[in-house]
Protein backbone atom coordinates (compact mmCIF):
# COMPACT_ATOMS: atom_id res chain seq x y z
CA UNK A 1 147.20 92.50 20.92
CA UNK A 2 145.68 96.01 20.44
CA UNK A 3 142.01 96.84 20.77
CA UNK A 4 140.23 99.94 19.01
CA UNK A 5 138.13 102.07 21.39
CA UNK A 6 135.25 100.52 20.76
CA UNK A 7 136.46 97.43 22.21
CA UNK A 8 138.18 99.04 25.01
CA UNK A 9 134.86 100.64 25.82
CA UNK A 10 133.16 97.44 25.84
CA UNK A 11 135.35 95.30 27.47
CA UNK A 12 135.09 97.86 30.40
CA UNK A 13 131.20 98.20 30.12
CA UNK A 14 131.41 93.75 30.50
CA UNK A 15 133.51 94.14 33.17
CA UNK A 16 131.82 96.72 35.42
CA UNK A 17 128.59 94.78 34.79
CA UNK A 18 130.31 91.75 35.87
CA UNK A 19 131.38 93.14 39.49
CA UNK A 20 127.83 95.22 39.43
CA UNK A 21 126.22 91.21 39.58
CA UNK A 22 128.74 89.65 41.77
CA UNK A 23 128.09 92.73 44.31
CA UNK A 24 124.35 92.11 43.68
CA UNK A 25 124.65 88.66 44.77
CA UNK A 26 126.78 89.83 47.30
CA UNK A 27 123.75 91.95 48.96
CA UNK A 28 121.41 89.56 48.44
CA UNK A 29 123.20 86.83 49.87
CA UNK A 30 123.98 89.39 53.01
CA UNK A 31 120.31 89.95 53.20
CA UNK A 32 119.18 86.92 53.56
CA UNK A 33 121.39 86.25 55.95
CA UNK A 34 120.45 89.01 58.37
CA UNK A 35 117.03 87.65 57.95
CA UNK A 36 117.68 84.39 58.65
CA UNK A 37 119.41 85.54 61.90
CA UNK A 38 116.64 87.99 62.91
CA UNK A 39 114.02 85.26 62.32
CA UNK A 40 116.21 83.27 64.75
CA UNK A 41 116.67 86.04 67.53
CA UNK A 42 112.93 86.53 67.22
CA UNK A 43 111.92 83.01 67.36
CA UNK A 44 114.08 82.34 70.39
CA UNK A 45 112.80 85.57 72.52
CA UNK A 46 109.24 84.67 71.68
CA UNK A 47 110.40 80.85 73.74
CA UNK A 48 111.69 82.28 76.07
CA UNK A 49 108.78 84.64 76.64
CA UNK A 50 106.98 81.06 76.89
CA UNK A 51 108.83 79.60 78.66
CA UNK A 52 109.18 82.40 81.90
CA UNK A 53 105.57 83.90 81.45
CA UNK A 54 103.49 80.78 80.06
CA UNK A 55 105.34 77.42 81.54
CA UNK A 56 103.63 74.88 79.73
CA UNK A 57 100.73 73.20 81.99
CA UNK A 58 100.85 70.24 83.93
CA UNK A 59 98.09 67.60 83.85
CA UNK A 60 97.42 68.12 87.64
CA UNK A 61 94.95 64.75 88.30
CA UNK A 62 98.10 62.63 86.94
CA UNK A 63 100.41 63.58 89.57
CA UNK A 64 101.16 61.11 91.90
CA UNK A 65 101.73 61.64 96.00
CA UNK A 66 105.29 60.58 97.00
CA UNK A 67 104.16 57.88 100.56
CA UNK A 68 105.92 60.81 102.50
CA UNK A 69 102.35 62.35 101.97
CA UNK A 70 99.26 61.40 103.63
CA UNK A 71 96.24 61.67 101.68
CA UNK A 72 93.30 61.89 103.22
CA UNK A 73 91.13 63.75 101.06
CA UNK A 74 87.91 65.77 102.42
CA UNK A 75 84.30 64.91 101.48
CA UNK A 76 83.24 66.60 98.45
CA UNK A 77 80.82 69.58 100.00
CA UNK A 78 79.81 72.75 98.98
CA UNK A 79 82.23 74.65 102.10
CA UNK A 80 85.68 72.92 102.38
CA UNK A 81 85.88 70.67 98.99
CA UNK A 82 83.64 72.18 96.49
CA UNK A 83 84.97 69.82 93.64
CA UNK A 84 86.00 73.01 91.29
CA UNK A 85 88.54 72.24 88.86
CA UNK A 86 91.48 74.31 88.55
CA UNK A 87 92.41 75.19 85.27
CA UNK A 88 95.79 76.12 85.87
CA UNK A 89 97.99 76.37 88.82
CA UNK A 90 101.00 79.51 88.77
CA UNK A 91 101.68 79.56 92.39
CA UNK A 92 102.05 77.83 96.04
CA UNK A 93 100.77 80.02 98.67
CA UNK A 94 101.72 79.56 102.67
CA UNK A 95 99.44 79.88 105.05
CA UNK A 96 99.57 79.44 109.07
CA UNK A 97 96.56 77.70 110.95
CA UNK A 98 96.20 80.18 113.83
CA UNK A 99 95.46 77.36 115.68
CA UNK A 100 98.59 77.35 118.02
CA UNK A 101 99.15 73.83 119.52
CA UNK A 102 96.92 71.78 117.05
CA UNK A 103 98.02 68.40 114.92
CA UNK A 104 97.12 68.48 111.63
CA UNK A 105 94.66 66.06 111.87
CA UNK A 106 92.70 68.21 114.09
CA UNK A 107 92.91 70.98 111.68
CA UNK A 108 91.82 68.45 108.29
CA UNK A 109 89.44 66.64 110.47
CA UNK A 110 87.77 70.56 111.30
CA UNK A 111 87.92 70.88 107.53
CA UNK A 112 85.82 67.91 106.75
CA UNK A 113 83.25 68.55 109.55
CA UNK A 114 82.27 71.71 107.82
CA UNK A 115 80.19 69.89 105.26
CA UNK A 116 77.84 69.22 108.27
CA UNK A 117 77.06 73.14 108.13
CA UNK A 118 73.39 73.86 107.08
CA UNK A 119 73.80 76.99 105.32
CA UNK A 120 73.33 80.03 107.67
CA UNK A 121 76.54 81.70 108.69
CA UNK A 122 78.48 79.08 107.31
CA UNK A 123 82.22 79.11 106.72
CA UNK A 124 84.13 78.20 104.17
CA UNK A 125 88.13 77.26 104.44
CA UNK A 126 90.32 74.39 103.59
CA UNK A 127 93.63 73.85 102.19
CA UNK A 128 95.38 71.40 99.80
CA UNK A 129 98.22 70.40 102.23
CA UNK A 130 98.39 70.87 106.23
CA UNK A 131 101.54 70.10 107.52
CA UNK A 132 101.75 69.01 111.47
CA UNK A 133 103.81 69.81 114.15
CA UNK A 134 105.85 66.89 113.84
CA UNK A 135 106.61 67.47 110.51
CA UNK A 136 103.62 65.01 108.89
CA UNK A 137 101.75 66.16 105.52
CA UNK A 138 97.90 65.37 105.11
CA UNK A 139 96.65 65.87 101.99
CA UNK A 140 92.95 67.60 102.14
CA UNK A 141 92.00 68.25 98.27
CA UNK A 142 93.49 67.07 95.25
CA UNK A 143 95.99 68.95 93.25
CA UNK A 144 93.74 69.32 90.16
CA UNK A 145 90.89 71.22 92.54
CA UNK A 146 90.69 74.46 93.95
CA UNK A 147 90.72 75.56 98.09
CA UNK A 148 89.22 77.70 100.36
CA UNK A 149 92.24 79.16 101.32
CA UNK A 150 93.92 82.25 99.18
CA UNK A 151 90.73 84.49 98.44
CA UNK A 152 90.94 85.64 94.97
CA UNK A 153 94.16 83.37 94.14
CA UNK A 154 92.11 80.11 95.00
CA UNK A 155 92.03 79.37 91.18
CA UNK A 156 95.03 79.69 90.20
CA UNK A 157 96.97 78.38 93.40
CA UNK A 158 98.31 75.25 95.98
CA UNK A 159 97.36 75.58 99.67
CA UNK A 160 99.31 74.99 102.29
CA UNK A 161 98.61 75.35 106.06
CA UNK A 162 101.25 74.69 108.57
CA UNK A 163 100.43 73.51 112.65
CA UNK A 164 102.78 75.98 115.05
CA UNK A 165 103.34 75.50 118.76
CA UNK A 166 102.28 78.60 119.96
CA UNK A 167 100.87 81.99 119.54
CA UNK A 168 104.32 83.86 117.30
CA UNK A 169 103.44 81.58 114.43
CA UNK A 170 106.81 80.48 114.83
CA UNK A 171 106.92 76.86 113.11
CA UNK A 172 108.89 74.05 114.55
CA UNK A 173 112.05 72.74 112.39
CA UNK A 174 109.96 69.48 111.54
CA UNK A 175 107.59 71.71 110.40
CA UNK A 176 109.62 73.72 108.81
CA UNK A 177 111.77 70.91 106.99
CA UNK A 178 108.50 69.37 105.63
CA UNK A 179 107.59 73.15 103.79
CA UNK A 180 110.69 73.61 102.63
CA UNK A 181 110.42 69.60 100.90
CA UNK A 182 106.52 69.91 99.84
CA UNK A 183 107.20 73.13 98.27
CA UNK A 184 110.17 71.85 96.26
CA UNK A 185 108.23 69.28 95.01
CA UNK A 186 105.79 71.06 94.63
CA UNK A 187 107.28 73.66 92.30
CA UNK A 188 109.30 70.81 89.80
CA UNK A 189 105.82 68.52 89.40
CA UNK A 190 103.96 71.20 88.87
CA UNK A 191 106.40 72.84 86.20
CA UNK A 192 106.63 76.41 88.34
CA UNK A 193 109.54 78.66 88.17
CA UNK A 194 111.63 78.95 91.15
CA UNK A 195 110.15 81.06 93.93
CA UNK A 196 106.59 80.66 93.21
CA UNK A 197 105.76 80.32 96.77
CA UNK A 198 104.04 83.48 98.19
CA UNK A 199 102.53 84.03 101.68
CA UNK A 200 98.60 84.67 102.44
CA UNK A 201 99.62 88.16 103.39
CA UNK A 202 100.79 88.34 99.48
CA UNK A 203 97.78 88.12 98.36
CA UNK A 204 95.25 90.27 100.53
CA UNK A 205 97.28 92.00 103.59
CA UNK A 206 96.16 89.07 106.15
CA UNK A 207 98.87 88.76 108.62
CA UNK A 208 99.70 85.16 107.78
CA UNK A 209 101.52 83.43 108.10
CA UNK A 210 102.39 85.08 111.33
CA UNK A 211 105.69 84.72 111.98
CA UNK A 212 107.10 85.23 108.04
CA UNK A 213 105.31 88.43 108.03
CA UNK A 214 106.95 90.11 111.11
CA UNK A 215 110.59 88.25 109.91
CA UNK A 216 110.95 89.53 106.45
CA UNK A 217 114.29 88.21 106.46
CA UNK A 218 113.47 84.52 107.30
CA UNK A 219 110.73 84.57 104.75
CA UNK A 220 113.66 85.27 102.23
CA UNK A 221 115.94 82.62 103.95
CA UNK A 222 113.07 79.94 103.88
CA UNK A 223 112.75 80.89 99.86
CA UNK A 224 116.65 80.39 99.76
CA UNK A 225 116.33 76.99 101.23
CA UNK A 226 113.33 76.25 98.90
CA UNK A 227 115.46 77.26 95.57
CA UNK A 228 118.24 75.30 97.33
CA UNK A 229 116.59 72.15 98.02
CA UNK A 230 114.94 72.22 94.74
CA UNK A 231 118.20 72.53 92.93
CA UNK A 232 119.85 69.46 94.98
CA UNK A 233 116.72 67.71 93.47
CA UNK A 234 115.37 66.06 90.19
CA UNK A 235 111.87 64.96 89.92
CA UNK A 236 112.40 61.83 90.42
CA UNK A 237 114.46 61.93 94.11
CA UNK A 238 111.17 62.37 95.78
């Protein structure tokens, strides 16, 4: 069958508008594709910016002690237990007693007696945690208050002081054993990312604790066995 020009003409016109359209849909199909996927790629860097720099927050005064942990909470004073709330918690810091050759229940029992003080020249310390020389853990303060331990990251941290046998700060392997536990459980109840532990020294210069600040490289091995025993762990094992 033979078409005039005319036809010709239009029958080319229909059919270059027809592929026009079907590339039109074409794009716009693409398009909303690629926006699909970038809302995607967005949404999942802005969780995973959540997730690393704002862990969501644990309700601290609903954590229960494991009976490994002996809790023998201070009186509430204005020098050793002020009763502060903390409002969040981002970090465990390690401190040493300086005390070399005391128990722990020397060092919480000197903690308590400071709400005797009268005001003038008074000191104020305390921790959440002091862990003994054989390797016991007394709890001081609850985990939803702050300490007098870690200066200008008492609000946002966990205490812990550990007993050492002599004057290098050096702790003994009970002692040692019971940090490297506490602090695992420490980090998966409280919902912290792995090495959150930091030493006194981290936060102000002070040389504590001692011995981790002249051994660099067993402060790194004792973080090792942290992430290690943590790992090895669930929540529940405690």
């Amino acid at each position: 069958m033979a078409y005039t020009n005319s036809e010709s003409r239009r029958r080319r016109k229909e059919t270059k508008e027809m592929r026009l359209r079907r590339l039109k849909r074409k794009r716009a199909v693409l398009i909303c594709a690629m926006v699909c996927i970038l809302a995607l790629v967005i949404w999942g860097a802005v969780s995973l910016i959540r997730l690393f720099l704002f862990p969501e927050q644990v309700d601290l005064a609903s954590i229960s002690a494991p009976d490994w942990i002996d809790q023998q909470f201070l009186e509430v004073n204005p020098y050793s237990r002020p009763g502060t709330q903390l409002e969040e918690v981002n970090g465990i810091v390690v401190h040493y007693t300086a005390n070399p050759g005391t128990t722990a229940q020397q060092n919480r029992n000197y903690f308590n007696s400071l709400a005797k003080q009268n005001g003038e020249s008074a000191t104020s310390v305390s921790s959440h945690f002091i862990i003994g020389l054989e390797g016991e853990i007394i709890q001081c303060i609850p985990l939803s208050e702050i300490s007098y331990a870690s200066n200008d990251r008492n609000k946002n941290t966990i205490s812990i002081e550990c007993c050492h046998p002599d004057s290098s700060g050096q702790f003994t392997d009970a002692t040692y054993q019971s940090l490297v536990k506490l602090c695992a459980w420490l980090e998966l109840q409280l919902n912290l990312k792995e090495r959150a532990i930091i030493r006194h020294y981290d936060v102000n210069g002070k040389l504590c604790p001692l011995y981790f600040v002249q051994n660099e490289s067993e402060w790194n091995a004792f973080k090792d066995d942290v992430a290690s025993y943590r790992k090895s762990h669930d929540r529940d094992d405690f």
